[in-house]
C-alpha atoms as a PDB file:
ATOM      1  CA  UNK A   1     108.958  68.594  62.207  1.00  0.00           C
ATOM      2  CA  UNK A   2     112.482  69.482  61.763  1.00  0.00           C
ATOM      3  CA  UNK A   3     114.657  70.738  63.903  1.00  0.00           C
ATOM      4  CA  UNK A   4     115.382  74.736  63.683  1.00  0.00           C
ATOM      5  CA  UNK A   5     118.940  75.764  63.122  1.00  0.00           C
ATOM      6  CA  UNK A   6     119.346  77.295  66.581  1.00  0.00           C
ATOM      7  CA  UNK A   7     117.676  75.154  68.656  1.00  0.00           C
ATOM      8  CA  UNK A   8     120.872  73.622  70.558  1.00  0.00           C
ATOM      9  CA  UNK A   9     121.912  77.029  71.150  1.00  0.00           C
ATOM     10  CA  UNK A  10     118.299  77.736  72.886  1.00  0.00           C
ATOM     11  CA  UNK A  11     118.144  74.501  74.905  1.00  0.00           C
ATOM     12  CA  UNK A  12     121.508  75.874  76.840  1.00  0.00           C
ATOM     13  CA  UNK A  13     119.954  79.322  77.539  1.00  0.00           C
ATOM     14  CA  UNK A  14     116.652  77.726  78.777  1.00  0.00           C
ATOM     15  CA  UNK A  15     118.466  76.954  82.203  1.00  0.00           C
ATOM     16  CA  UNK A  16     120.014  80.449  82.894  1.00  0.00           C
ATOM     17  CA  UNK A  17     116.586  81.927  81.396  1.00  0.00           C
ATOM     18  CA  UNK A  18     114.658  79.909  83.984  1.00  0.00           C
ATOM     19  CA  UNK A  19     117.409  81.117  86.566  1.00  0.00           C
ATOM     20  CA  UNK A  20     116.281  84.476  86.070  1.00  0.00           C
ATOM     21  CA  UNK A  21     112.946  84.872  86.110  1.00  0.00           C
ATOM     22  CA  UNK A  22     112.685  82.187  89.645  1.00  0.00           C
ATOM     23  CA  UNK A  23     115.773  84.957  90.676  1.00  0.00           C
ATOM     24  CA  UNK A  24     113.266  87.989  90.387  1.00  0.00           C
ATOM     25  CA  UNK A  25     111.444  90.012  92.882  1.00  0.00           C
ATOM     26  CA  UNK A  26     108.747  92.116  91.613  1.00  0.00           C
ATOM     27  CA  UNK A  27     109.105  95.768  91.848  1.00  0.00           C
ATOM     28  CA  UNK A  28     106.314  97.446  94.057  1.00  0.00           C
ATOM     29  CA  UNK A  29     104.171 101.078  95.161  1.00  0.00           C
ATOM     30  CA  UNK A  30     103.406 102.223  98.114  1.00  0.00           C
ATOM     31  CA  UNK A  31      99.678 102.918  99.182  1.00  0.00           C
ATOM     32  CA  UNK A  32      98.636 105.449 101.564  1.00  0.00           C
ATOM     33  CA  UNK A  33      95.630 106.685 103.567  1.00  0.00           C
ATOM     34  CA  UNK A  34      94.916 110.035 103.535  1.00  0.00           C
ATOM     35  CA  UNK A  35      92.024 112.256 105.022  1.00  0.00           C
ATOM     36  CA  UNK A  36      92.106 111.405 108.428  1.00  0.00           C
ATOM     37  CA  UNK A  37      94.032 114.499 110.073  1.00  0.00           C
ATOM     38  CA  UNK A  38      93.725 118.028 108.544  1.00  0.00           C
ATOM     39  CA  UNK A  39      97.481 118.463 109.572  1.00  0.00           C
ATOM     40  CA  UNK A  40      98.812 115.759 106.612  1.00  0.00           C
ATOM     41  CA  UNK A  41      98.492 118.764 103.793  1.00  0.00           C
ATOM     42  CA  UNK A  42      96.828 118.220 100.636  1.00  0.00           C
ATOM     43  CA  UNK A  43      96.158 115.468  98.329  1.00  0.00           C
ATOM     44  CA  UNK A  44      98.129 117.559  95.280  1.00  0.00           C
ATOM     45  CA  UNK A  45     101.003 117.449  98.297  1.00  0.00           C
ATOM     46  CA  UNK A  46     100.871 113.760  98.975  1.00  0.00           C
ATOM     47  CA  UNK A  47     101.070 113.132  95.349  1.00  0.00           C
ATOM     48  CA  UNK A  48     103.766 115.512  94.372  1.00  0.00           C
ATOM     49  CA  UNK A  49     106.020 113.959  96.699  1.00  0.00           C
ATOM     50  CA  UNK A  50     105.975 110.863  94.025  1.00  0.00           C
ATOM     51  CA  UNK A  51     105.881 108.200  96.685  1.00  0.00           C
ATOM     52  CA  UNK A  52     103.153 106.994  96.162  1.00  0.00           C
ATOM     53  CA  UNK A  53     101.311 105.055  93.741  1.00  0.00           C
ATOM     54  CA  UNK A  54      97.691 104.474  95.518  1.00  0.00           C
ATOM     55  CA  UNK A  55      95.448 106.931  97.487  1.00  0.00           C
ATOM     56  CA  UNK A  56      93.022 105.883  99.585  1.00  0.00           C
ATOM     57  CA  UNK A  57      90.569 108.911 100.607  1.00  0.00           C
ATOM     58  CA  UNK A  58      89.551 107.882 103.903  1.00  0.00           C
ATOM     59  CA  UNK A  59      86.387 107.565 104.954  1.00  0.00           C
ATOM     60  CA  UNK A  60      82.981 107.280 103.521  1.00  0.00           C
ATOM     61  CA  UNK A  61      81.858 106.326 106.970  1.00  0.00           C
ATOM     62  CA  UNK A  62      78.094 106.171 106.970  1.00  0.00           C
ATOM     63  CA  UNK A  63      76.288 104.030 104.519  1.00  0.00           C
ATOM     64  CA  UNK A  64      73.617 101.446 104.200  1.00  0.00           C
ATOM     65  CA  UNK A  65      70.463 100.154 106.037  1.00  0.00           C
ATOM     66  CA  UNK A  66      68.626 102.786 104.354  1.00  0.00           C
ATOM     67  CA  UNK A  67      70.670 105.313 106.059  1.00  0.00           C
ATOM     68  CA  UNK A  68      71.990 109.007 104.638  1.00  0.00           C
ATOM     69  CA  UNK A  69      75.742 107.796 103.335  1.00  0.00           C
ATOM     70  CA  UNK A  70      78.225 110.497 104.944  1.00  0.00           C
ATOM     71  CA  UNK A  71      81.696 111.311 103.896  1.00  0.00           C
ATOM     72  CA  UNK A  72      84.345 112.129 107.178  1.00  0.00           C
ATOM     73  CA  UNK A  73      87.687 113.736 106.012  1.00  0.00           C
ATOM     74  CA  UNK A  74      88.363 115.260 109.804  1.00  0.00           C
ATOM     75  CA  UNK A  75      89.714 119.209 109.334  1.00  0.00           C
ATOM     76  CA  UNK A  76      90.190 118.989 105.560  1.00  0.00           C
ATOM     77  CA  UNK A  77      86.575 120.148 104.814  1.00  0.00           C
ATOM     78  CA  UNK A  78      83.192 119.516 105.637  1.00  0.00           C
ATOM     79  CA  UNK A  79      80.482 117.868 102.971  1.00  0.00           C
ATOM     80  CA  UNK A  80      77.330 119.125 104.185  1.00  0.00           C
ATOM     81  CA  UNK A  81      78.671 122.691 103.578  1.00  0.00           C
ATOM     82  CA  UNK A  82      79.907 121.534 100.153  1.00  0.00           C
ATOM     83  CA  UNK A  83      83.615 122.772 100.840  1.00  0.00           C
ATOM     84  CA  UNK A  84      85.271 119.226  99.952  1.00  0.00           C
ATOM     85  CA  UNK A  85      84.623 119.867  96.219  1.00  0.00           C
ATOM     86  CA  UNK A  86      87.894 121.919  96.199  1.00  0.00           C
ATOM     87  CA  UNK A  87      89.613 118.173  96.333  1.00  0.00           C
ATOM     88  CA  UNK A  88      88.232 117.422  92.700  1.00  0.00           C
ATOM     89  CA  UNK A  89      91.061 119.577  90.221  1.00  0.00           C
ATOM     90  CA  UNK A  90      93.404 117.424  93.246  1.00  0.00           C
ATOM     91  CA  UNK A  91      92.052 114.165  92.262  1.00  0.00           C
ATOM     92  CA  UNK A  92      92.407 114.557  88.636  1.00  0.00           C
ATOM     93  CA  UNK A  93      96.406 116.394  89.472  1.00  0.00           C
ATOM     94  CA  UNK A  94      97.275 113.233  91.159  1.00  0.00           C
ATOM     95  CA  UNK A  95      95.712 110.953  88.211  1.00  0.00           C
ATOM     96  CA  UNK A  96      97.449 112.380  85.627  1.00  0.00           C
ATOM     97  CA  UNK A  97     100.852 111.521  87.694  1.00  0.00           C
ATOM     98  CA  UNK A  98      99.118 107.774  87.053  1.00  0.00           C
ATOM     99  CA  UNK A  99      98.285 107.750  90.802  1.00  0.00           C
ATOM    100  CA  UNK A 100      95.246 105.073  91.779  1.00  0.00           C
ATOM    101  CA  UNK A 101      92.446 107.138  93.426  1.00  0.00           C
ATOM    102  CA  UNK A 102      90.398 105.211  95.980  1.00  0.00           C
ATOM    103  CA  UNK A 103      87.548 106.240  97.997  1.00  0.00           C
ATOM    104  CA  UNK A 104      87.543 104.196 101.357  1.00  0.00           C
ATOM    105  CA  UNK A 105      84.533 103.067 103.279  1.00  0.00           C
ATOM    106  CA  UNK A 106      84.068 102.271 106.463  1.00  0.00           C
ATOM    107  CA  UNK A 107      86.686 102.783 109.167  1.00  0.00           C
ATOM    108  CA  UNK A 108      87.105 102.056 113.075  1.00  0.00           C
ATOM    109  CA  UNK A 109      84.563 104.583 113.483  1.00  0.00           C
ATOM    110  CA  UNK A 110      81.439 105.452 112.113  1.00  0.00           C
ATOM    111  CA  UNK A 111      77.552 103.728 111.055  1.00  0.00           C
ATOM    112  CA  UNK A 112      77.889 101.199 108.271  1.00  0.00           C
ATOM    113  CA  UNK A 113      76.605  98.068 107.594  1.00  0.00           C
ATOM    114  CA  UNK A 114      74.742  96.029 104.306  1.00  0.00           C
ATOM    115  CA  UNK A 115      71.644  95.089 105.227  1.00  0.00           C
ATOM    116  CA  UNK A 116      70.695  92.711 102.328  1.00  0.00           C
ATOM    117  CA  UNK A 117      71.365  91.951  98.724  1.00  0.00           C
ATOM    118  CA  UNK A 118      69.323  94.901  97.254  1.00  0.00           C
ATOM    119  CA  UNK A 119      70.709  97.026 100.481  1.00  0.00           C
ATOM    120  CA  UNK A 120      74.077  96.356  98.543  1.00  0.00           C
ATOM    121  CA  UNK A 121      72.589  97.077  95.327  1.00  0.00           C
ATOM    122  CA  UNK A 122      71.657 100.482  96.649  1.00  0.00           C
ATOM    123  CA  UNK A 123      75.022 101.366  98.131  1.00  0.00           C
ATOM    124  CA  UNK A 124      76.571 100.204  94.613  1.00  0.00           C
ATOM    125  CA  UNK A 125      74.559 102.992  92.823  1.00  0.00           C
ATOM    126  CA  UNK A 126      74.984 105.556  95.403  1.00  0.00           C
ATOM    127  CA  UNK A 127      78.723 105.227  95.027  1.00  0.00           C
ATOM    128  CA  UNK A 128      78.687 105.227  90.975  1.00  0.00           C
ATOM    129  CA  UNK A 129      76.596 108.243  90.790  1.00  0.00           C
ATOM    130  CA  UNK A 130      78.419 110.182  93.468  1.00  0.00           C
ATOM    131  CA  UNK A 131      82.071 109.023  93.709  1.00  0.00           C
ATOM    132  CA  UNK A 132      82.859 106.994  90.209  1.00  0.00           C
ATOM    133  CA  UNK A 133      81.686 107.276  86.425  1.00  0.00           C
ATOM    134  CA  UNK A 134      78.042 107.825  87.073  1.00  0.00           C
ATOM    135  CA  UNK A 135      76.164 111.802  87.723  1.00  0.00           C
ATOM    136  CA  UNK A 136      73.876 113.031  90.901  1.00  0.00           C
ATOM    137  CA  UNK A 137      72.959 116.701  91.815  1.00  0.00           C
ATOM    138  CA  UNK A 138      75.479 115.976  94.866  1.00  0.00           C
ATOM    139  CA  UNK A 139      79.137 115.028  94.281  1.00  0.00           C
ATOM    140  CA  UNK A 140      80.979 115.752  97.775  1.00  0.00           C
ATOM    141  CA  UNK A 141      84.211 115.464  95.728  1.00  0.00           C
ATOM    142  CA  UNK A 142      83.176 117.364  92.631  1.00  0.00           C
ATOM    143  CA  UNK A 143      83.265 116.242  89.233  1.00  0.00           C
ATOM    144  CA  UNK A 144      86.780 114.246  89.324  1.00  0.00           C
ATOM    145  CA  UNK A 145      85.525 110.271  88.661  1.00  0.00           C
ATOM    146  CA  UNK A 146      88.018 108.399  90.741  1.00  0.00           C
ATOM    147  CA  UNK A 147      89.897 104.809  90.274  1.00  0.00           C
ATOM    148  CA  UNK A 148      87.508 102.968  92.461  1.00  0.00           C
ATOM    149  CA  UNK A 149      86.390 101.487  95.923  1.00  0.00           C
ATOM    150  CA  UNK A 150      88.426 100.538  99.324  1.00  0.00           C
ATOM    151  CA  UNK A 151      86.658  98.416 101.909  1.00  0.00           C
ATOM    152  CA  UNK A 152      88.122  99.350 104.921  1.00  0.00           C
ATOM    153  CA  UNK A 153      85.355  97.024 106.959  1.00  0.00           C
ATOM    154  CA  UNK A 154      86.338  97.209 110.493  1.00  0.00           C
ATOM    155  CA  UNK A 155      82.652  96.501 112.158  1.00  0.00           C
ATOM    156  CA  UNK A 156      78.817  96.294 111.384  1.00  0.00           C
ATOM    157  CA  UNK A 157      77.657  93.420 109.474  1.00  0.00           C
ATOM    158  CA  UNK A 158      80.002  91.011 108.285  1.00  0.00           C
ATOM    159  CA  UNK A 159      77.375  89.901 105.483  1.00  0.00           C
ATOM    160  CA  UNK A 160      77.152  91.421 101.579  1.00  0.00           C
ATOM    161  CA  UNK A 161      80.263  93.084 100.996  1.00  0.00           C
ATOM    162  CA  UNK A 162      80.803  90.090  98.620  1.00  0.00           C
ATOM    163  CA  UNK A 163      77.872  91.340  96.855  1.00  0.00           C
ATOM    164  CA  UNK A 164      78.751  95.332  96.673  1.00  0.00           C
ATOM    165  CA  UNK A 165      81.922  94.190  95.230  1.00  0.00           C
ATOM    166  CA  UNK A 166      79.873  92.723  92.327  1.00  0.00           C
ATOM    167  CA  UNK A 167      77.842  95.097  91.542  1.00  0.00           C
ATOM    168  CA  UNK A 168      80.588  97.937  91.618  1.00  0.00           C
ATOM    169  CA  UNK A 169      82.915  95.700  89.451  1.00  0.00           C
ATOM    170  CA  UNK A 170      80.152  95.163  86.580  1.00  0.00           C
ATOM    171  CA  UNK A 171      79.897  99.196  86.478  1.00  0.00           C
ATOM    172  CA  UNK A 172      83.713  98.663  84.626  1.00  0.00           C
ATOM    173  CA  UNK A 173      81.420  97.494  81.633  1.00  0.00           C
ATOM    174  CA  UNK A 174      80.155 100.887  81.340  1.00  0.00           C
ATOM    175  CA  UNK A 175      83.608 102.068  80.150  1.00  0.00           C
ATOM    176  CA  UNK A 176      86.646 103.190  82.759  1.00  0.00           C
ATOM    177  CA  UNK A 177      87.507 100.115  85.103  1.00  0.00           C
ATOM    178  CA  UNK A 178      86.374 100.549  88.503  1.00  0.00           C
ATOM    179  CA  UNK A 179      89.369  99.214  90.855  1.00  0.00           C
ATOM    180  CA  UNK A 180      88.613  97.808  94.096  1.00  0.00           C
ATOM    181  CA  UNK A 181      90.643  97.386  97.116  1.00  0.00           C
ATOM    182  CA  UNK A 182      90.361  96.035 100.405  1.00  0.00           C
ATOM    183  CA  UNK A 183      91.900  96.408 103.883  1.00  0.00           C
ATOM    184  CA  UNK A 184      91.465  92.868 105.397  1.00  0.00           C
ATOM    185  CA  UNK A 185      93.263  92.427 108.930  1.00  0.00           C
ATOM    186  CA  UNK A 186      95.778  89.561 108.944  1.00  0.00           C
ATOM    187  CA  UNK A 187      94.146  86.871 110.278  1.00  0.00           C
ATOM    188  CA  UNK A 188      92.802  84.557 107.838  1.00  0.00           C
ATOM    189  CA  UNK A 189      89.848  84.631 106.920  1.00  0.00           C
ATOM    190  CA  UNK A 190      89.030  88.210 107.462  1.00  0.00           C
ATOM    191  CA  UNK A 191      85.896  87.910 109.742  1.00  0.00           C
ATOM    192  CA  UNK A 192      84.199  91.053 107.745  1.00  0.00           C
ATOM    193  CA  UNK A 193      86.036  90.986 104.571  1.00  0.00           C
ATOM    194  CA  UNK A 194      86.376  87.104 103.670  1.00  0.00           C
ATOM    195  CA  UNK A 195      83.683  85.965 101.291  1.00  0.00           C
ATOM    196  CA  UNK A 196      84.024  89.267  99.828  1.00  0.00           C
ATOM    197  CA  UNK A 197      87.950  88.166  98.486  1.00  0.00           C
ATOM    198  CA  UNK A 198      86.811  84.971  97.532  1.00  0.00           C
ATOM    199  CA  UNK A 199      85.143  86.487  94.985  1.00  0.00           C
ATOM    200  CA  UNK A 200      88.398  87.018  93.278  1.00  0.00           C
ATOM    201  CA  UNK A 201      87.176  90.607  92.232  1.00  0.00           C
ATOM    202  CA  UNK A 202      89.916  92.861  94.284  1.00  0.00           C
ATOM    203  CA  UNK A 203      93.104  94.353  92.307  1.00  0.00           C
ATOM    204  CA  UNK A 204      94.374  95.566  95.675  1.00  0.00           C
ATOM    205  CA  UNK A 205      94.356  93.949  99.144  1.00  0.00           C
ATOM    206  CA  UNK A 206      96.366  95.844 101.921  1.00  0.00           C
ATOM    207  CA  UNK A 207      95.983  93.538 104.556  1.00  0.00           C
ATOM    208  CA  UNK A 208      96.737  95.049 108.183  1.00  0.00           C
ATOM    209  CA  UNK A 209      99.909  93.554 109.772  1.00  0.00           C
ATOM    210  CA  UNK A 210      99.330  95.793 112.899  1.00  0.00           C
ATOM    211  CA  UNK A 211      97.275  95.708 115.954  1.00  0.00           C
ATOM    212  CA  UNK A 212      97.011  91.533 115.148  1.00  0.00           C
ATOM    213  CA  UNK A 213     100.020  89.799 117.302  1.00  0.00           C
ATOM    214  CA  UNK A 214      99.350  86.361 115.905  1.00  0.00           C
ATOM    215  CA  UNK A 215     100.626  87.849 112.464  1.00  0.00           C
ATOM    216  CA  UNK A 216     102.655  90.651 113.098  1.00  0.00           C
ATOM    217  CA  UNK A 217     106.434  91.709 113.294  1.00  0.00           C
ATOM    218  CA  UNK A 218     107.189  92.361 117.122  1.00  0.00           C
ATOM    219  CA  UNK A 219     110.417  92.270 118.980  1.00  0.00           C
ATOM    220  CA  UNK A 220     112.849  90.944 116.112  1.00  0.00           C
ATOM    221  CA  UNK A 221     110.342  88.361 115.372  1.00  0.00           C
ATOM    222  CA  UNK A 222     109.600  88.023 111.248  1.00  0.00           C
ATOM    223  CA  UNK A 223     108.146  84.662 111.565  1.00  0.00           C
ATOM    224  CA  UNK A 224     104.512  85.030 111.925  1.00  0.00           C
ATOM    225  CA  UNK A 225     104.156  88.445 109.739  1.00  0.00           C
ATOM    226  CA  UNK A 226     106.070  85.763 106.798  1.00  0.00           C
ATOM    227  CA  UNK A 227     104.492  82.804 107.734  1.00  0.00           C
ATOM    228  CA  UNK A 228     100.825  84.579 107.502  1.00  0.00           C
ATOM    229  CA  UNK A 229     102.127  86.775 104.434  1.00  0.00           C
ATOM    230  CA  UNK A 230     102.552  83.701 102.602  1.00  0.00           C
ATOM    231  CA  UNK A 231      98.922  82.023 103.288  1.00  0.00           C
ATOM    232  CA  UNK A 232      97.663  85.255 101.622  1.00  0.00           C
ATOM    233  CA  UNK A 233      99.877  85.208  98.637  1.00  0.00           C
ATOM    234  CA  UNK A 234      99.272  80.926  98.407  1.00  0.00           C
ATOM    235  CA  UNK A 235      95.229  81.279  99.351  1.00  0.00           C
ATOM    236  CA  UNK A 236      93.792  84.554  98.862  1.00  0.00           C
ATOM    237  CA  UNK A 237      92.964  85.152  95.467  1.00  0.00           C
ATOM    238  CA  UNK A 238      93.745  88.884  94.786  1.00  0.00           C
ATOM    239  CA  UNK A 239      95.554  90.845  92.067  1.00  0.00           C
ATOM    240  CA  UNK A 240      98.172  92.171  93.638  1.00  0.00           C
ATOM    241  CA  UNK A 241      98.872  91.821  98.055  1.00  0.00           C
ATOM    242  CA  UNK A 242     100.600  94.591  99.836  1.00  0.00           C
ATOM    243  CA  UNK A 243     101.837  94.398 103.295  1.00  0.00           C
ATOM    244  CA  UNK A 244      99.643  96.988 105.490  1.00  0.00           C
ATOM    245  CA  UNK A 245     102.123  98.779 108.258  1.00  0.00           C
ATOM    246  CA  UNK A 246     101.956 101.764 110.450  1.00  0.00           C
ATOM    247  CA  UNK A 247     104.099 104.457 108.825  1.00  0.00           C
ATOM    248  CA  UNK A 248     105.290 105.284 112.859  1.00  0.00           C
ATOM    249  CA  UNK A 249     104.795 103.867 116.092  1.00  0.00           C
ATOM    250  CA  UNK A 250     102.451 106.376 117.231  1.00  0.00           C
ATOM    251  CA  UNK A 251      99.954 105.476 114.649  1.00  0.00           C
ATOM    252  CA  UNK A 252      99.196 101.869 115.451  1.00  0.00           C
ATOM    253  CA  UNK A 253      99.173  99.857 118.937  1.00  0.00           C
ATOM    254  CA  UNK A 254     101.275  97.378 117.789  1.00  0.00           C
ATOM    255  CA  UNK A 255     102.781  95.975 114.727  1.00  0.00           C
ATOM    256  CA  UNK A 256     105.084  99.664 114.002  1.00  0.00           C
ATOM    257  CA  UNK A 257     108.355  97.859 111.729  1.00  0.00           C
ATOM    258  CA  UNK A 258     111.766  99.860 112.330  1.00  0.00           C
ATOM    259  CA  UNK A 259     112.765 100.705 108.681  1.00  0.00           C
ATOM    260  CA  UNK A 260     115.812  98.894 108.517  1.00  0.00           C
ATOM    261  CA  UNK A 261     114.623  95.494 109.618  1.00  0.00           C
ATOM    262  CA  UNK A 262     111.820  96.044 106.958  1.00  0.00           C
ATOM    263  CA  UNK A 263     114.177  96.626 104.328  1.00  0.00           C
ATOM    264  CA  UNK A 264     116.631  93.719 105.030  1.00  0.00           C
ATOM    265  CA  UNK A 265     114.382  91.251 106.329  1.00  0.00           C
ATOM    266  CA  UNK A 266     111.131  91.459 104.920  1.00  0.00           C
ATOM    267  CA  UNK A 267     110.984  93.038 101.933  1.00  0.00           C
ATOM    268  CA  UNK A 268     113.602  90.948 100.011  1.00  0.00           C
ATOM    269  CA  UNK A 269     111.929  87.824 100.846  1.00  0.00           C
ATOM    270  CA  UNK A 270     107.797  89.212  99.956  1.00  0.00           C
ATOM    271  CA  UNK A 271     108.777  90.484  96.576  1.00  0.00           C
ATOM    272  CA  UNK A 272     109.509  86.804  95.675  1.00  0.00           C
ATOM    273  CA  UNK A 273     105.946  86.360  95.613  1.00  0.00           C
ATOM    274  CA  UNK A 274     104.441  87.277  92.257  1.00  0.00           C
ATOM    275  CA  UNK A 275     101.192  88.686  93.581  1.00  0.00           C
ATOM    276  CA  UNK A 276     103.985  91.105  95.671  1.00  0.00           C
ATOM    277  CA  UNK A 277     102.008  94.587  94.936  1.00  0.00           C
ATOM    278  CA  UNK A 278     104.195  97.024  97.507  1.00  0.00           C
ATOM    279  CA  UNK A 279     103.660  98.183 101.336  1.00  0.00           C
ATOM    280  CA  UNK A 280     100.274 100.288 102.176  1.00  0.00           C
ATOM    281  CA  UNK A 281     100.912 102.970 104.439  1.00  0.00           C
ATOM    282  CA  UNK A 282      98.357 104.676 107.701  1.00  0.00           C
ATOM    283  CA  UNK A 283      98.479 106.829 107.161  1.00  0.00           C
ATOM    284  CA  UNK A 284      99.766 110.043 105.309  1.00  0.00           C
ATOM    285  CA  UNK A 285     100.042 111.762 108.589  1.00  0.00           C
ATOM    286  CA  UNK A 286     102.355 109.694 110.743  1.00  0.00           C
ATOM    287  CA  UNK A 287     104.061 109.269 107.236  1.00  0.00           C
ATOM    288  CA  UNK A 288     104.772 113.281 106.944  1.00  0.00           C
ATOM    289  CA  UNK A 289     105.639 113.053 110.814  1.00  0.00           C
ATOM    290  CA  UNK A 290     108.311 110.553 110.453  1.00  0.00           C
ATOM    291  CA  UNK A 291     109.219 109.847 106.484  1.00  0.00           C
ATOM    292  CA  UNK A 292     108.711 106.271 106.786  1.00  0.00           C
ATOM    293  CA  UNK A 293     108.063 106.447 102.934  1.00  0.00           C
ATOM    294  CA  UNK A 294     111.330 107.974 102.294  1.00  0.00           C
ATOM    295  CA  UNK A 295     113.063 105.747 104.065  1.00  0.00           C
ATOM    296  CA  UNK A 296     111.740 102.598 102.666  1.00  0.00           C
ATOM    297  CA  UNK A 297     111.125 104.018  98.990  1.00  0.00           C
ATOM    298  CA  UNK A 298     114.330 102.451  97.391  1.00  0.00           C
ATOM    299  CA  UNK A 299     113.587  99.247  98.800  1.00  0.00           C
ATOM    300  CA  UNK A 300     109.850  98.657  97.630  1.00  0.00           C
END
């Protein structure tokens, strides 16, 4: 074929083009965990603050093994007397800012585990009907469908999950796309959450680079947070990684990243990394307590 008029001229841009794009870091959110401590304020409140771009409701802490699923949101409200519902018109405010809503299950505490295939089959159509684009006579949230799942699996069984995550993904055939994230801890593999991100099926993974020394930041040290930040990026297959911290030292036993280290140390070199998603915050509370967000924000 001939050659086009301007292709010299493109041949010399091709090197500065291909200087830019390796020269990019990927812009990123932050993620945060609220519903743990009736003193954070609202959801509308977390969401107006326009911090954040993912909400993780936190926690549907009682499901499976044939058991009654319960929801625990501490001193917001209380689900058996129905009084959580008043969340729903806050779900849909912080959606239409283009905020991700999650609902998170599991937790450090609480009664949760899959028993079996269909046992993960069950919990799939309990959380459709009651939490996503399905209907049931009992919506503990109200009517607002949110953006998806978080598995925050932090005991039980470490068997199935890869299975829920199926059967809530195909539910995004049924119209709006169900999201689903996941809160793995930093060692690799995740003993609980593993096999489940094997499956390839998560668009968020916050993994936990607190209370795990082998991977975390301590005492000037960014080695092992980097080192095991870029086995997940180079491994894990995942839409987008974010780097799970404590949002103050109080709220974690180890693992708490001063700002400023975060911001010249760490942050410039993850957001090389094309699966770079942002940083995930626990949780809104210690974040209100010592504006870790705000200080970070310009950074992400």
């Amino acid at each position: 074929m001939g050659k086009s008029k301007n292709s010299d001229d493109f041949s010399l841009l091709l090197p500065l083009l291909f200087f830019t794009l390796v020269g990019t870091s990927h812009a990123g959110g932050i993620a945060i965990y609220w519903g743990q401590n009736g003193n954070e304020g609202t959801l509308s409140e977390a969401c107006a603050t326009g911090r954040y771009t993912h909400v993780n409701i936190a926690f549907l802490n009682k499901f499976g093994n044939g058991q009654t699923p319960e929801m625990n949101l501490a001193g917001h409200c209380n689900p058996a007397t129905n009084s959580c519902t008043k969340f729903s018109a806050e779900i849909k405010d912080c959606q239409r800012k283009n905020i991700k809503v999650l609902l998170s299950i599991g937790g450090g505490i609480g009664s949760y585990t899959l028993a079996s295939v269909e046992d993960a089959r069950n919990v799939s159509t309990f959380l459709w009907n009651t939490f996503l684009g399905g209907k049931s006579s009992t919506r503990p949230l109200g009517d607002a469908v949110l953006d998806g799942i978080d598995f925050d699996i932090e005991q039980g069984s470490t068997e199935n999950y890869e299975h829920l995550a199926r059967f809530l993904k195909a539910y995004s055939r049924k119209g709006k796309r169900v999201y689903l994230g996941a809160a793995p801890q930093c060692p690799i593999p995740d003993r609980f959450l593993g096999t489940a991100l094997d499956t390839g099926l998560f668009d968020f993974v916050w993994v936990q680079f607190y209370n795990n020394p082998p991977c975390q930041y301590a005492d000037g040290n960014v080695t092992n947070l980097l080192n095991s930040w870029n086995r997940w990026t180079s491994t894990v297959p995942a839409g987008k990684i974010f780097l799970g911290l404590p949002a103050a030292p109080a709220a974690a036993g180890s693992g708490f990243i001063p700002a400023d280290v975060l911001t010249s140390q760490i942050l410039p070199v993850i957001k090389e990394s094309p699966k770079y998603g942002g940083v995930m915050l626990w949780s809104r509370f210690f974040d209100v307590q010592n504006g870790y967000s705000t200080s970070i924000i310009g950074s992400v």
